[in-house]
PDB file of N, CA and C in Angstrom:
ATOM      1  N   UNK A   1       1.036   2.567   3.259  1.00  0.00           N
ATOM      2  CA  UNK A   1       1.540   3.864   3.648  1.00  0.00           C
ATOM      3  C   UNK A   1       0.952   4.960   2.758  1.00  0.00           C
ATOM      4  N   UNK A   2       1.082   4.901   1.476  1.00  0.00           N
ATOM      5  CA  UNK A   2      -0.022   5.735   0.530  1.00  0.00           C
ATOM      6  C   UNK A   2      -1.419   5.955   1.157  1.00  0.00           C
ATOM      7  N   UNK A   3      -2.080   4.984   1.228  1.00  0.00           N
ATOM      8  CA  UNK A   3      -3.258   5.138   1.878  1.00  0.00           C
ATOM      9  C   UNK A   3      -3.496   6.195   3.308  1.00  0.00           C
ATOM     10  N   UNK A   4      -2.366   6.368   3.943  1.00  0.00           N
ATOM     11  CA  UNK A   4      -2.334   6.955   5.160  1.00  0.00           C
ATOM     12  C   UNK A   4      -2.064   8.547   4.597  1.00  0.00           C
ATOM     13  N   UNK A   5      -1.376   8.494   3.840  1.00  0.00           N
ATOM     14  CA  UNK A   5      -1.250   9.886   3.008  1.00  0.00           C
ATOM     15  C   UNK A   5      -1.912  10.406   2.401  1.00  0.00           C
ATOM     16  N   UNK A   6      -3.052  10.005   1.643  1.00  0.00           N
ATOM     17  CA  UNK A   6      -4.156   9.982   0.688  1.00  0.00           C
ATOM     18  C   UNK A   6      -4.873  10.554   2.228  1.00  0.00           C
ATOM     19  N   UNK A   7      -5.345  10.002   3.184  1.00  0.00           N
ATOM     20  CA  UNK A   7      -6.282  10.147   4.050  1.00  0.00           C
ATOM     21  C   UNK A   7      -5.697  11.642   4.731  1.00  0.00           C
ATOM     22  N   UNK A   8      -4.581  12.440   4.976  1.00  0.00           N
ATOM     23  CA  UNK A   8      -4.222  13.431   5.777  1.00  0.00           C
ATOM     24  C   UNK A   8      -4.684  14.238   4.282  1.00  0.00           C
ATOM     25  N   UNK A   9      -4.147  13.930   3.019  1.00  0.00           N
ATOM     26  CA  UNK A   9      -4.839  14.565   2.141  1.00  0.00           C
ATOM     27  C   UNK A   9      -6.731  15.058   1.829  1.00  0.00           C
ATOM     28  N   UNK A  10      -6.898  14.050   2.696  1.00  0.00           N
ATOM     29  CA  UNK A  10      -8.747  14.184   2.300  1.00  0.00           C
ATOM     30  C   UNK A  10      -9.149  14.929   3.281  1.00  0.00           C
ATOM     31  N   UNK A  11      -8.526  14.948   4.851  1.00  0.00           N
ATOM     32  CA  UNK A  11      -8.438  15.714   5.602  1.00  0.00           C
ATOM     33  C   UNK A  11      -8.675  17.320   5.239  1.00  0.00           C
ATOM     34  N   UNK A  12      -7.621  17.384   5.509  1.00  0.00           N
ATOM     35  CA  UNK A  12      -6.887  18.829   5.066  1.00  0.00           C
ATOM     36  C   UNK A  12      -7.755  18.956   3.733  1.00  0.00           C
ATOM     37  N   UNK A  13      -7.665  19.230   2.419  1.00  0.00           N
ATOM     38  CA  UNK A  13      -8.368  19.197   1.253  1.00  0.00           C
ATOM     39  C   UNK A  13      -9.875  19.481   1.411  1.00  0.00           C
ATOM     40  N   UNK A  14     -10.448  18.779   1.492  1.00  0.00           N
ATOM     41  CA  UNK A  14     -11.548  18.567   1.600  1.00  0.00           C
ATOM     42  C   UNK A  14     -12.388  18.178   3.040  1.00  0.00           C
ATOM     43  N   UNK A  15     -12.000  18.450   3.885  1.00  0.00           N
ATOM     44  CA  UNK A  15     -12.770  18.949   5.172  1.00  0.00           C
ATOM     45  C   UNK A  15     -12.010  19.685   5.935  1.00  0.00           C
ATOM     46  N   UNK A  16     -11.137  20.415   6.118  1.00  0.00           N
ATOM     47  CA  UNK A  16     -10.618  21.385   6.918  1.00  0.00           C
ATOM     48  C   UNK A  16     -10.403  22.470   6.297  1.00  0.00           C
ATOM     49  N   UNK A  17      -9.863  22.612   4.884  1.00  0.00           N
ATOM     50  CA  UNK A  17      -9.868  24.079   4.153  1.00  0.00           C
ATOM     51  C   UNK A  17     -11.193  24.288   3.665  1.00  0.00           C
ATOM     52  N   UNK A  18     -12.692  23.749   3.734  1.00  0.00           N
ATOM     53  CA  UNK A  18     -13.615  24.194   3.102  1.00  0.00           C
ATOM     54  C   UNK A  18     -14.099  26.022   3.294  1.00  0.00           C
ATOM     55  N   UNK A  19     -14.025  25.997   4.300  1.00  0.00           N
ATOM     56  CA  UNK A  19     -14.184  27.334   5.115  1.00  0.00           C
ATOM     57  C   UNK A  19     -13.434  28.368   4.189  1.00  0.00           C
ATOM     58  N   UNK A  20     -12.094  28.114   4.426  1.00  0.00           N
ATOM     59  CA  UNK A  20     -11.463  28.813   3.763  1.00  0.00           C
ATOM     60  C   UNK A  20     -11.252  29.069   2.126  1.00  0.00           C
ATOM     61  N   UNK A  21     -11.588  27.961   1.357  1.00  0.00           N
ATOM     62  CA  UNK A  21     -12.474  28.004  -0.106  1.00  0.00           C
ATOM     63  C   UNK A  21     -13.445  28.457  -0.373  1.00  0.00           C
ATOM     64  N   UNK A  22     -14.036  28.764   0.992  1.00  0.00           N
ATOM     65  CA  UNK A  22     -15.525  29.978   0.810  1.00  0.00           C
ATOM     66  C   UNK A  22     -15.129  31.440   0.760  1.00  0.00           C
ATOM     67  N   UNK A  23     -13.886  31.324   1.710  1.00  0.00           N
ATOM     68  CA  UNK A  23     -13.690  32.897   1.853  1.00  0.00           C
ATOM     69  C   UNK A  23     -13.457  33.343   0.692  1.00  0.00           C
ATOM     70  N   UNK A  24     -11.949  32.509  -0.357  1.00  0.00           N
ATOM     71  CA  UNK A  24     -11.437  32.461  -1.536  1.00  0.00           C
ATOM     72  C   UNK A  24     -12.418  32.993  -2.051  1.00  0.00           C
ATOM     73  N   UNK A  25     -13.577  32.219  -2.518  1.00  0.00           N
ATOM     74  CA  UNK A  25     -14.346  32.178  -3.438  1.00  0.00           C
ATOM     75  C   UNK A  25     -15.074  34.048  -3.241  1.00  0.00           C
ATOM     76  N   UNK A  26     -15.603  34.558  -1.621  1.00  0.00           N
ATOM     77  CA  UNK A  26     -15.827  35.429  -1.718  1.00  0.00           C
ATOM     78  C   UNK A  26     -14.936  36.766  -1.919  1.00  0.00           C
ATOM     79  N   UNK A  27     -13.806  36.647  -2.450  1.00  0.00           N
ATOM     80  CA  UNK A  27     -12.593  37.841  -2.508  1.00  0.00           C
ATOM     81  C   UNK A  27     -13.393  38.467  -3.931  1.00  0.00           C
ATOM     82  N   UNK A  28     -13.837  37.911  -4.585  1.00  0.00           N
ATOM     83  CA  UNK A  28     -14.314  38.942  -6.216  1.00  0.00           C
ATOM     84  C   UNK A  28     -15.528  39.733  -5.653  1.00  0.00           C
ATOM     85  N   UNK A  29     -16.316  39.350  -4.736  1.00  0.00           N
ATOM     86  CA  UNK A  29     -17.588  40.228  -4.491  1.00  0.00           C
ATOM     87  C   UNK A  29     -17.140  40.894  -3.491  1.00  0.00           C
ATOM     88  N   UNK A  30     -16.445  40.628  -1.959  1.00  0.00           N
ATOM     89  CA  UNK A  30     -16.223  41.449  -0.875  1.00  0.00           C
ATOM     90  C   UNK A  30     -14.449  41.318  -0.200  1.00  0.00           C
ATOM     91  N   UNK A  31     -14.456  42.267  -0.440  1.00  0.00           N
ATOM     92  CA  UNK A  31     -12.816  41.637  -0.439  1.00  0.00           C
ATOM     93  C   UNK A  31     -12.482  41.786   1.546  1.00  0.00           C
ATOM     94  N   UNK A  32     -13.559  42.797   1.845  1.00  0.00           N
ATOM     95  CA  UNK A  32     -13.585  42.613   3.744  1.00  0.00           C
ATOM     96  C   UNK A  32     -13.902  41.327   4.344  1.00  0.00           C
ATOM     97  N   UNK A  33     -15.400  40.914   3.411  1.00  0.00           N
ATOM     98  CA  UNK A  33     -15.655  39.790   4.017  1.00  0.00           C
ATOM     99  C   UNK A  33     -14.757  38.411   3.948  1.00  0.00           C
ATOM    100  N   UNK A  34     -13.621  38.582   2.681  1.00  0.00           N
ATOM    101  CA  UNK A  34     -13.138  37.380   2.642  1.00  0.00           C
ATOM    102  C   UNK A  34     -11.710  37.451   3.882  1.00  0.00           C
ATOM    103  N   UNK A  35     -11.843  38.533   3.861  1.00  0.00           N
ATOM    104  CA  UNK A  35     -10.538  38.606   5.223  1.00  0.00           C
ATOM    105  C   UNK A  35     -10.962  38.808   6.653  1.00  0.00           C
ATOM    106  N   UNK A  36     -11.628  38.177   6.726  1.00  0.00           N
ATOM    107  CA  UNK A  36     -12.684  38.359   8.070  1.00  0.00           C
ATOM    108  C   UNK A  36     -11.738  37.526   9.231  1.00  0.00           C
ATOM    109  N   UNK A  37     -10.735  36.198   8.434  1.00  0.00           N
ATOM    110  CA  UNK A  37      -9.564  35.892   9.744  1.00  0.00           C
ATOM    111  C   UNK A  37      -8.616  36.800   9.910  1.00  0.00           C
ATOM    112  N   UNK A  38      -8.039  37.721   8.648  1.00  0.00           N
ATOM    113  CA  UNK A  38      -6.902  38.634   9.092  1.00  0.00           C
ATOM    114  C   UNK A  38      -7.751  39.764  10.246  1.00  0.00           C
ATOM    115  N   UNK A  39      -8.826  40.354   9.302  1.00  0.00           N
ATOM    116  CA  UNK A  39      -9.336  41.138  10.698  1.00  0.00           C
ATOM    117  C   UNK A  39      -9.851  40.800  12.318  1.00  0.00           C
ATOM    118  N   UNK A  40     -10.056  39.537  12.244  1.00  0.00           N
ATOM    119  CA  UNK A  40      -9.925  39.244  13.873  1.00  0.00           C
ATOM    120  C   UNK A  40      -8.407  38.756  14.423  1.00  0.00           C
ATOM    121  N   UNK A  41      -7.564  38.149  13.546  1.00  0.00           N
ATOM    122  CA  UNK A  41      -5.904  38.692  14.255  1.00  0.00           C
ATOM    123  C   UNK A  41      -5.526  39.853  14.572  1.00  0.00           C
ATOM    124  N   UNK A  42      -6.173  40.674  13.020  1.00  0.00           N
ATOM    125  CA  UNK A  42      -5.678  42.145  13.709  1.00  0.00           C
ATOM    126  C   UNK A  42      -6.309  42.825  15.105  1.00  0.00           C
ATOM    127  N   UNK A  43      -7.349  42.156  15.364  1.00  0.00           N
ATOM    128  CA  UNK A  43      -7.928  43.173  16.289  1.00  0.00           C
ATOM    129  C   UNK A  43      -7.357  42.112  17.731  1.00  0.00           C
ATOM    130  N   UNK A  44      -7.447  41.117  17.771  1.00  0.00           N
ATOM    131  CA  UNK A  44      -6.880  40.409  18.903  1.00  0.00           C
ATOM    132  C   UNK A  44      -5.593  40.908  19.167  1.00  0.00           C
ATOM    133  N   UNK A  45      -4.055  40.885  18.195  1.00  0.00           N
ATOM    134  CA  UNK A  45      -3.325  41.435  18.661  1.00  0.00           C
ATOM    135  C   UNK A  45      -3.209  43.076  18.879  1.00  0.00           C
ATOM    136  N   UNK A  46      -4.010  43.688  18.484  1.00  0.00           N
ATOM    137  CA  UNK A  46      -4.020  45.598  18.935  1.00  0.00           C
ATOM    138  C   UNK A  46      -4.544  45.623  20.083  1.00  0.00           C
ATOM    139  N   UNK A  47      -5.528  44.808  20.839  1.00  0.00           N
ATOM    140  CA  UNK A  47      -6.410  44.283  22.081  1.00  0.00           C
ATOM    141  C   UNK A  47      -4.894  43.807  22.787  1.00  0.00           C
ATOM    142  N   UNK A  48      -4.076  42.766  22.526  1.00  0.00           N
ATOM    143  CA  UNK A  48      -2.851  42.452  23.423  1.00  0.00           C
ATOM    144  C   UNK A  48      -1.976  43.183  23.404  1.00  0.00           C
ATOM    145  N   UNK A  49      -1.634  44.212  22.271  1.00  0.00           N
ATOM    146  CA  UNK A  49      -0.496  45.364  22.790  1.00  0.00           C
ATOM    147  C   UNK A  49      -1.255  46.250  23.146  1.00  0.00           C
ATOM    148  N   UNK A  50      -2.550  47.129  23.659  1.00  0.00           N
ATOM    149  CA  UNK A  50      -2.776  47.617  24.208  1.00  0.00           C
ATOM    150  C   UNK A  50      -3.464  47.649  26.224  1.00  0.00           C
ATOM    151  N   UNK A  51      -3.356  45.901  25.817  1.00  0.00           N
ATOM    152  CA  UNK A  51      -3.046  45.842  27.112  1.00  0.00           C
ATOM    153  C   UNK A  51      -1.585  45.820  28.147  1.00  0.00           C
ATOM    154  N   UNK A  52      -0.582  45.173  26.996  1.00  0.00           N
ATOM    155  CA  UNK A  52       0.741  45.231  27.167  1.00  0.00           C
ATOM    156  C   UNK A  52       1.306  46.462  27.771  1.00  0.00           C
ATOM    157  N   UNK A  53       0.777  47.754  26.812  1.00  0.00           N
ATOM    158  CA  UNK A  53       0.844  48.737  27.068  1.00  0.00           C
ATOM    159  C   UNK A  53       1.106  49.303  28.749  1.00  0.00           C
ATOM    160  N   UNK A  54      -0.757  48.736  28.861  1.00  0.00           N
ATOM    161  CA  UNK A  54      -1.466  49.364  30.044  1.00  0.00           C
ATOM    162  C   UNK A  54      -0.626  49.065  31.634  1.00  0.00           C
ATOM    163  N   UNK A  55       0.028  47.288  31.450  1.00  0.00           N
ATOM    164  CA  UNK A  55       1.014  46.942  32.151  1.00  0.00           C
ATOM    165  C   UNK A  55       2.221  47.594  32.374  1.00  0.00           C
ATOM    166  N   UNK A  56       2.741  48.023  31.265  1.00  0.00           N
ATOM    167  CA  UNK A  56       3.937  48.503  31.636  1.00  0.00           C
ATOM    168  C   UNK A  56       3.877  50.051  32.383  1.00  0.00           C
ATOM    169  N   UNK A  57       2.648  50.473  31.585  1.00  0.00           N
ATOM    170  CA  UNK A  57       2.560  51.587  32.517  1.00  0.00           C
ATOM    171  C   UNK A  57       2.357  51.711  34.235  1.00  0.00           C
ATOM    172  N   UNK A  58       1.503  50.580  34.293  1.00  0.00           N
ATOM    173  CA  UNK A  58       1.052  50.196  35.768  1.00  0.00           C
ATOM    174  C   UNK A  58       2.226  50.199  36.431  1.00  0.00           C
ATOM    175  N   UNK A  59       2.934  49.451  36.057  1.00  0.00           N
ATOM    176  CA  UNK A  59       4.472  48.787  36.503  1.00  0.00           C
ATOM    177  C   UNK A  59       5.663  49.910  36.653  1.00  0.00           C
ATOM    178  N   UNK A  60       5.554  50.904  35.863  1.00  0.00           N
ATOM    179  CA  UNK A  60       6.281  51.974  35.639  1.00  0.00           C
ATOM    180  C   UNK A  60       6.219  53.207  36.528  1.00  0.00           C
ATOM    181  N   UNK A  61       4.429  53.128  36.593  1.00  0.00           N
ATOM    182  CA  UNK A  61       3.979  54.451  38.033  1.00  0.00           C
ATOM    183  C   UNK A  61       4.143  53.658  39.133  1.00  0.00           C
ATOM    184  N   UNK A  62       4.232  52.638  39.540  1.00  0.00           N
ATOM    185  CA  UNK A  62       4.385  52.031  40.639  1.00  0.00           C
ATOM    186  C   UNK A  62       5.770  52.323  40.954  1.00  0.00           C
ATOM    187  N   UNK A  63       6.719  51.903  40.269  1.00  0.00           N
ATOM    188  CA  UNK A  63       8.011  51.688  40.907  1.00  0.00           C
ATOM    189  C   UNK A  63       8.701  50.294  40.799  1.00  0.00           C
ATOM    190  N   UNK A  64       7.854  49.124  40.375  1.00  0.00           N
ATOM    191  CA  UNK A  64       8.178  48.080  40.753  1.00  0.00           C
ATOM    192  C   UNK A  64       8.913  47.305  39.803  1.00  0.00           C
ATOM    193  N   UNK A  65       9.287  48.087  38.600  1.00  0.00           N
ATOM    194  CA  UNK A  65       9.967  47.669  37.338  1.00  0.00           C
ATOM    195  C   UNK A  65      11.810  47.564  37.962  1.00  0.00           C
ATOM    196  N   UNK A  66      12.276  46.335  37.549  1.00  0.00           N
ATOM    197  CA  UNK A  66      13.716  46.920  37.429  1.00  0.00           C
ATOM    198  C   UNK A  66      14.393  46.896  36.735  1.00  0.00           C
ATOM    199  N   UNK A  67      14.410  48.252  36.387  1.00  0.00           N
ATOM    200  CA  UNK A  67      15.462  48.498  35.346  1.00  0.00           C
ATOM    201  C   UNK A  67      17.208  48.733  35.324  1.00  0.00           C
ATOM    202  N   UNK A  68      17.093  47.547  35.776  1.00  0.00           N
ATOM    203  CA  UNK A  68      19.109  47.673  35.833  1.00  0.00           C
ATOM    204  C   UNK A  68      19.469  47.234  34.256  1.00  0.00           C
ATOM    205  N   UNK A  69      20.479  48.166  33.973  1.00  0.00           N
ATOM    206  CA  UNK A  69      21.405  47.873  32.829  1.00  0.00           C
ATOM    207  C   UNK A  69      22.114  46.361  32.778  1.00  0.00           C
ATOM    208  N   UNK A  70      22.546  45.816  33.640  1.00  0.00           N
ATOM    209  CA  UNK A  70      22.977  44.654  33.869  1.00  0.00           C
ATOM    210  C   UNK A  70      22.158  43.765  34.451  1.00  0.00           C
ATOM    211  N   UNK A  71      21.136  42.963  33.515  1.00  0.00           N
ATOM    212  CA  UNK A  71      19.789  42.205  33.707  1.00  0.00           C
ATOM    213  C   UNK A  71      20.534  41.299  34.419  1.00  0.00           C
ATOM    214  N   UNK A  72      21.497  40.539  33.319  1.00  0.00           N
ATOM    215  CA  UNK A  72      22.589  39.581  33.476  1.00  0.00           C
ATOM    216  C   UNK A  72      23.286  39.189  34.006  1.00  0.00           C
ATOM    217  N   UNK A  73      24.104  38.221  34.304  1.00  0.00           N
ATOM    218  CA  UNK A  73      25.513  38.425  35.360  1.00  0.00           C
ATOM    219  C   UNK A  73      26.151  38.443  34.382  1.00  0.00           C
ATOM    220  N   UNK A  74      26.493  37.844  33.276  1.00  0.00           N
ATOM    221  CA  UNK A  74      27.320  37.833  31.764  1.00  0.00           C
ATOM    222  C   UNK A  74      27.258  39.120  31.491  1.00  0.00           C
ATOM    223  N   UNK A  75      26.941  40.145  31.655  1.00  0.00           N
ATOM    224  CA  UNK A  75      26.759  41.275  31.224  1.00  0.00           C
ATOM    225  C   UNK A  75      27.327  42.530  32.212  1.00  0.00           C
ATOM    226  N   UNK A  76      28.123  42.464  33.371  1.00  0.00           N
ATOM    227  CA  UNK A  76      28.725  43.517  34.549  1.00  0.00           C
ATOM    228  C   UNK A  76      30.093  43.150  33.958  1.00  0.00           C
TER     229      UNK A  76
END
């Protein structure tokens, strides 16, 4: 059973965080380049609330939203 643990350790450790021990390593020279995953989350989710956006607006000039106060039946 150790052995099976040792191995998710060598995993993870040493072949799946390497990438990310590069970035580490580049935070003293570029501190943009080492956040190069936060800046593509950030831009993926500003890309999904501005499409979010664009929906509700669609939905809103249309008419086709309903907005009843009582979504619910627990709630009349």
């Amino acid at each position: 059973m150790k052995a099976f643990f040792e191995a998710i350790q060598y995993l993870f450790v040493d072949i799946l965080f390497v990438p990310l021990n590069f970035l580490r390593s580049l935070e003293l020279s570029s501190w943009f380049v080492a956040n190069t995953i936060n800046w593509i989350f950030v831009i993926i989710c500003a890309s999904a609330l501005v499409y979010w956006v664009k929906q509700l607006k669609i939905f809103e000039e249309s008419g086709t939203e309903k907005q009843d106060t009582t979504a619910h039946s627990f709630l009349k």
